[in-house]
N, C-alpha and C. Protein backbone atom coordinates (compact mmCIF):
# COMPACT_ATOMS: atom_id res chain seq x y z
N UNK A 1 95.30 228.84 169.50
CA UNK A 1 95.40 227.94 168.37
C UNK A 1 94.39 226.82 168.56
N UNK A 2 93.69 226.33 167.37
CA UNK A 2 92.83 225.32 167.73
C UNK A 2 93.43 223.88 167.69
N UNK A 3 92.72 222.96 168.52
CA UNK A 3 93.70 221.69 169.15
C UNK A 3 93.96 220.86 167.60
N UNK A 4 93.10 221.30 166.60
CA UNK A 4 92.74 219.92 165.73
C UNK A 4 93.80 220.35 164.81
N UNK A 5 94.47 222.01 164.97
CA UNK A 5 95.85 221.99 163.77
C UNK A 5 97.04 221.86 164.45
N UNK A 6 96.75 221.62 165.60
CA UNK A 6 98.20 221.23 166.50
C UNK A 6 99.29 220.14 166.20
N UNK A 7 98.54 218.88 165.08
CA UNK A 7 99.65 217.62 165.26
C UNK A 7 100.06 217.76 163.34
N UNK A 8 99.68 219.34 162.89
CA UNK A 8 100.02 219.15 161.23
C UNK A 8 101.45 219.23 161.23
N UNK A 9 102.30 218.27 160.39
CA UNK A 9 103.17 219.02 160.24
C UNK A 9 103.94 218.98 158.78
N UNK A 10 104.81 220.20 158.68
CA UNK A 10 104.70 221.22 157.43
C UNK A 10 106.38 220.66 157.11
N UNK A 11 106.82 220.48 155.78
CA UNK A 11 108.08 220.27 155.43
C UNK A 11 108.16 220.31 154.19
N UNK A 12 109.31 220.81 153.90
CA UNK A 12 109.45 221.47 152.43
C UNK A 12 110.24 220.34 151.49
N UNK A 13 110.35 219.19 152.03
CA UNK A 13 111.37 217.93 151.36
C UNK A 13 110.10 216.90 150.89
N UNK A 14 110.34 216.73 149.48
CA UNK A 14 108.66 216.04 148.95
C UNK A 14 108.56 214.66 149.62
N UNK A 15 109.70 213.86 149.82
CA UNK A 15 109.87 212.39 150.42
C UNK A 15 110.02 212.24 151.54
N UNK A 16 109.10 213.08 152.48
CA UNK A 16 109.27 213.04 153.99
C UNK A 16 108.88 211.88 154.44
N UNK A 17 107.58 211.27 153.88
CA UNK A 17 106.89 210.66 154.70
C UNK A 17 107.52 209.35 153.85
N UNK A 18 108.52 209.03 153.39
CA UNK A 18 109.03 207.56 153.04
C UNK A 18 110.07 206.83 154.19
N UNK A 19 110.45 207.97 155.27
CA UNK A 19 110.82 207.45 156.39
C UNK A 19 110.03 206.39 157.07
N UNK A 20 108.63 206.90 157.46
CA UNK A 20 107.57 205.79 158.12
C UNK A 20 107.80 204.65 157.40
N UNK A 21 107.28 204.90 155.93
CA UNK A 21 106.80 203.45 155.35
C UNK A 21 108.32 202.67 155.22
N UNK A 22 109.38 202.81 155.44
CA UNK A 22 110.30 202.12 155.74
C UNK A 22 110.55 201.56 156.80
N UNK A 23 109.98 202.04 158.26
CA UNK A 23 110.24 201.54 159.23
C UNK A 23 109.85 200.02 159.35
N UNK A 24 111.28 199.16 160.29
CA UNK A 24 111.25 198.04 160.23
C UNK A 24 109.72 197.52 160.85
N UNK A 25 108.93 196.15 160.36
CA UNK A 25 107.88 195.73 161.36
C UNK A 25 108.29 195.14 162.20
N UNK A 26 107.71 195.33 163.76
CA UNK A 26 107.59 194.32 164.66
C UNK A 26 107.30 192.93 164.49
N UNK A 27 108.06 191.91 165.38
CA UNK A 27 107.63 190.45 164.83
C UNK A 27 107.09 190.22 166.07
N UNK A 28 105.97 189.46 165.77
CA UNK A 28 104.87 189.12 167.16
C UNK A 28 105.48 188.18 167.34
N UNK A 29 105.99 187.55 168.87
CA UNK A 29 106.44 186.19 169.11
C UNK A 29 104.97 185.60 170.00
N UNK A 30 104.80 184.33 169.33
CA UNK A 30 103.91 183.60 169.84
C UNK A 30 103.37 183.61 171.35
N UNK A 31 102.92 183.35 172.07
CA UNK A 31 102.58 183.21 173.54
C UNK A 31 103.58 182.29 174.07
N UNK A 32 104.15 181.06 173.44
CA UNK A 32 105.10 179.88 174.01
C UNK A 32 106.09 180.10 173.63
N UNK A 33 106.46 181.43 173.22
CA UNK A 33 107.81 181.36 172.93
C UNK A 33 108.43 182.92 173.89
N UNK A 34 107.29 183.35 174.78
CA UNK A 34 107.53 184.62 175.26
C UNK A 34 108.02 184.62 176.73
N UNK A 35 109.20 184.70 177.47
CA UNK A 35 108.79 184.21 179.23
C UNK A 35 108.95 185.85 179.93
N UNK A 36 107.95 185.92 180.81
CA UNK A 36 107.63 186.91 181.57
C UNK A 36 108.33 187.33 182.77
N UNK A 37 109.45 188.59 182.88
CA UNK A 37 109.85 188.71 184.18
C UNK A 37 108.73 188.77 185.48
N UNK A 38 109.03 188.52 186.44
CA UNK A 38 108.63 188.59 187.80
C UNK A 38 109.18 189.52 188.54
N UNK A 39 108.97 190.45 188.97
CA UNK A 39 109.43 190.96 190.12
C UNK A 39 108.41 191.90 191.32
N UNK A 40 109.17 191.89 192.41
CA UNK A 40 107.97 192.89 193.25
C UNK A 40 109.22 193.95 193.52
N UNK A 41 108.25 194.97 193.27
CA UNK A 41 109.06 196.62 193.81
C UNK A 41 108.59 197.49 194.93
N UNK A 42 109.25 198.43 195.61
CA UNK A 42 108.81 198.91 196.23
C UNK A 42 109.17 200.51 195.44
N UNK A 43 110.32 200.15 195.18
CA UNK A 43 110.78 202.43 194.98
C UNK A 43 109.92 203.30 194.19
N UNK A 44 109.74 204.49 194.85
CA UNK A 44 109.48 205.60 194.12
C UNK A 44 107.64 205.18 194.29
N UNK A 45 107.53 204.54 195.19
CA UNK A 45 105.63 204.25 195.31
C UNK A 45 105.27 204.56 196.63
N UNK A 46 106.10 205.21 198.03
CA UNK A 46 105.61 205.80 198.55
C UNK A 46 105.56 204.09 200.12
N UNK A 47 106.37 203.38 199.38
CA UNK A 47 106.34 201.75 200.13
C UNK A 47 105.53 200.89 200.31
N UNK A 48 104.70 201.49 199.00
CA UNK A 48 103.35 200.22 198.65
C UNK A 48 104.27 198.90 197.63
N UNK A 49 104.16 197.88 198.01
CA UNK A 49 104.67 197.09 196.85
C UNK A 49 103.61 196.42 195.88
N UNK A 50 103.99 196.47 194.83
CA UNK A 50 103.60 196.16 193.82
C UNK A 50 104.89 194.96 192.94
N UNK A 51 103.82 194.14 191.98
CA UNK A 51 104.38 193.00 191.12
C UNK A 51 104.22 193.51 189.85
N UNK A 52 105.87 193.24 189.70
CA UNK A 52 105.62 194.17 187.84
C UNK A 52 106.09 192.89 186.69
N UNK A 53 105.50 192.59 185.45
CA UNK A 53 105.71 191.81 184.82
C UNK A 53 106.69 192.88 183.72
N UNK A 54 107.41 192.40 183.36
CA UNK A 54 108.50 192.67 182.10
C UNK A 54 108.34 191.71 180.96
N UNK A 55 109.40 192.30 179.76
CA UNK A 55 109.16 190.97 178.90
C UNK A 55 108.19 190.39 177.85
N UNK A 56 107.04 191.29 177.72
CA UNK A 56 106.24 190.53 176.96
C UNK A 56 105.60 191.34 175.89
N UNK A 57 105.54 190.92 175.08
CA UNK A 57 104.80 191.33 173.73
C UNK A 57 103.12 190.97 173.65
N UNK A 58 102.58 192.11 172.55
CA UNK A 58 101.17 191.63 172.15
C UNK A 58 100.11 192.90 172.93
N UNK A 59 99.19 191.94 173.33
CA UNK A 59 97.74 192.95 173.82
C UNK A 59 98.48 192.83 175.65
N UNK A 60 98.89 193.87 175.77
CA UNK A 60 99.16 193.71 177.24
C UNK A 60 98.18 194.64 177.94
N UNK A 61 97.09 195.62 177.30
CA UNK A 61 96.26 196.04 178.20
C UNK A 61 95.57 194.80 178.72
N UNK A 62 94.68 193.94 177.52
CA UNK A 62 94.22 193.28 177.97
C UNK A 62 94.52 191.70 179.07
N UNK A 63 95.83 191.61 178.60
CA UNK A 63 96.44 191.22 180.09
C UNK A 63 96.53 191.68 181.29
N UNK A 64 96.64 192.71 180.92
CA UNK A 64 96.79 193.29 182.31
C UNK A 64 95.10 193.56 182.91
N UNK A 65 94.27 193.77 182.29
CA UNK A 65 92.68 193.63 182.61
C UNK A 65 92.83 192.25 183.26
N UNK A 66 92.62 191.29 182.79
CA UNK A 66 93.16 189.67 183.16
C UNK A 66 93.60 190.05 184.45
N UNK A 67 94.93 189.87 184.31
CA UNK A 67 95.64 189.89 185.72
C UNK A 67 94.98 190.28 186.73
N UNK A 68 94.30 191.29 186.55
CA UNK A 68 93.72 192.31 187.79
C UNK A 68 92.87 191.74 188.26
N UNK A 69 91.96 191.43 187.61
CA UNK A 69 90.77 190.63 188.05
C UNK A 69 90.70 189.43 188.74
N UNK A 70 91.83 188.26 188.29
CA UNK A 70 92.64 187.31 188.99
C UNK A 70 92.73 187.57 190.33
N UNK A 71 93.87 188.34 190.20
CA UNK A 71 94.44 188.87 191.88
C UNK A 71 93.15 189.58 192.93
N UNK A 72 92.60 189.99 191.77
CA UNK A 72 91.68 190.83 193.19
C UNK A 72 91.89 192.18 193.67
N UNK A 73 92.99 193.08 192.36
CA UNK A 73 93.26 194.08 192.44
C UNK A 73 93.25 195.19 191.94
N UNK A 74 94.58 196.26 192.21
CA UNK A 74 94.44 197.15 190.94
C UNK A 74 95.53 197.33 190.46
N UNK A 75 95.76 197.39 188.81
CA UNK A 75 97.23 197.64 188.59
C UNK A 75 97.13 198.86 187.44
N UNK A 76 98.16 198.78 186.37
CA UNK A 76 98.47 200.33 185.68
C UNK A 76 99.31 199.17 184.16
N UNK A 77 99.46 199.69 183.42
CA UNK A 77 100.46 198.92 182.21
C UNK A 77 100.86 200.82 181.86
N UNK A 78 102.55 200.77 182.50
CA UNK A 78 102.94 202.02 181.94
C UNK A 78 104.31 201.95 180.72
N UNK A 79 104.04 201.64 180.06
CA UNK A 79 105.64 201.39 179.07
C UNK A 79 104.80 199.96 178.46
N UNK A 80 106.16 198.85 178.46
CA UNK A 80 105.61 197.53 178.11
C UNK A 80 106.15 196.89 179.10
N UNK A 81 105.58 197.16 180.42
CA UNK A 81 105.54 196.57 182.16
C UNK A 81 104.11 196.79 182.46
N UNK A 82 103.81 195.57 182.79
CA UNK A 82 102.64 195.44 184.13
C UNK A 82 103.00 195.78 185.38
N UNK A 83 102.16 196.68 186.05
CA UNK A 83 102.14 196.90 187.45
C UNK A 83 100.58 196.24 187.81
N UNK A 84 101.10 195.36 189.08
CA UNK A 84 99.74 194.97 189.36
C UNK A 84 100.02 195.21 191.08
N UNK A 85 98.93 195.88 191.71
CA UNK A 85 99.02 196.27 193.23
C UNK A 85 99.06 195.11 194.18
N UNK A 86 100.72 195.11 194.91
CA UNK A 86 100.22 194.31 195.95
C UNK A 86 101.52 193.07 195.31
N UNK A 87 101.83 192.36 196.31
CA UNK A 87 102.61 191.25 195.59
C UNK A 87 102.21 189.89 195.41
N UNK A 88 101.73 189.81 194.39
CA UNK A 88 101.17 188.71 193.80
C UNK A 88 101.58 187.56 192.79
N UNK A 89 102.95 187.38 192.84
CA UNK A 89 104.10 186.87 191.82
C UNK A 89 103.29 185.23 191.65
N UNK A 90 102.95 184.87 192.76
CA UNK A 90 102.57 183.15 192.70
C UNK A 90 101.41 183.11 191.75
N UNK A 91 100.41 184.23 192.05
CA UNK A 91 99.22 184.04 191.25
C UNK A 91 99.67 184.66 189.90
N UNK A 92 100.07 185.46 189.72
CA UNK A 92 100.22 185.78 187.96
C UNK A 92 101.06 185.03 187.44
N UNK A 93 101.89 184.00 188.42
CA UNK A 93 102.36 183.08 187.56
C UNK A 93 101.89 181.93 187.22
N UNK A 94 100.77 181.33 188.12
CA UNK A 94 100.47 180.57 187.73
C UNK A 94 99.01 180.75 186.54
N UNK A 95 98.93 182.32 186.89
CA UNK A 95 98.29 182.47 185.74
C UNK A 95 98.47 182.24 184.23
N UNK A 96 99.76 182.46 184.34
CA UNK A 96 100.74 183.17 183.07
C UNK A 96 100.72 181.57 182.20
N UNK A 97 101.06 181.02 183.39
CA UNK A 97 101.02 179.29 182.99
C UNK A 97 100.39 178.93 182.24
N UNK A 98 98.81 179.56 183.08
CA UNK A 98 97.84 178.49 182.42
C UNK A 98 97.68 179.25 180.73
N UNK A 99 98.13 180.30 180.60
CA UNK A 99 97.89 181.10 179.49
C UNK A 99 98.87 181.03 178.48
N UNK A 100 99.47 179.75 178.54
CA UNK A 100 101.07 178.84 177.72
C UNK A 100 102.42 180.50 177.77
N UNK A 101 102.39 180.91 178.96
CA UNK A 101 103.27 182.00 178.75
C UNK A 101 104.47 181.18 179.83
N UNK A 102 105.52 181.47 179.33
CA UNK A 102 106.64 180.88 180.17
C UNK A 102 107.08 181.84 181.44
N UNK A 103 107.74 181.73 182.30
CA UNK A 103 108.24 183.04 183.03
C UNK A 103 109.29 182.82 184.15
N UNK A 104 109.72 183.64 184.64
CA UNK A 104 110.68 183.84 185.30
C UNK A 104 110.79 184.70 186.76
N UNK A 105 111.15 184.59 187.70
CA UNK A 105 110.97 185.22 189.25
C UNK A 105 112.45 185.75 188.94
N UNK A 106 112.50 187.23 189.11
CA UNK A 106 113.54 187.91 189.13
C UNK A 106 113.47 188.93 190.67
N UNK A 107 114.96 188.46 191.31
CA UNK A 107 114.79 189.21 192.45
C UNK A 107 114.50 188.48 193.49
N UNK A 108 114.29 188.89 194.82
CA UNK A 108 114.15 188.37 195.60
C UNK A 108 112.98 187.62 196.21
């Protein structure tokens, strides 16, 4: 099968597609109104720790580009969590700071 008819899809109900255009919109909350979990993890990474941010809305690749570069590292944005390599909670927070984001140290 060729890849480009793979995502058609076929339905015999004429008002299919009034589901989408109903779906509720997302509301962007400002940068000062957003606060960022903190935490460092270890599970399921093999006992590398890493600092994962939770919590936040918007352009989080490009935060997370940010972040990385900050720290001096490497991280991943898988879901709507930052992973940034290595535990670095002091510096992305005081990053987060300077970037009017509020936040929070969750954990130990």
């Amino acid at each position: 099968m060729n890849n480009r008819n793979r995502n058609i899809i076929y339905s015999t109900d004429a008002d299919w597609q009034k589901d989408e255009e109903n779906k509720p919109e997302t509301v962007s909350v400002p940068i000062n109104g957003q606060t960022a979990h903190l935490y460092r993890d270890r599970k399921g990474r093999g006992g590398k720790t890493v600092t994962v941010i939770k919590n936040l809305q918007g352009d989080l690749k490009t935060l997370q580009k940010e972040l990385q570069r900050h720290c001096g590292s490497g991280g991943t944005l898988k879901g709507n969590q930052i992973e940034i390599q290595g535990d670095h909670r002091q510096k992305v927070a005081e990053y987060l700071a300077k970037k009017g984001y509020k936040y929070k140290f969750i954990g130990g």
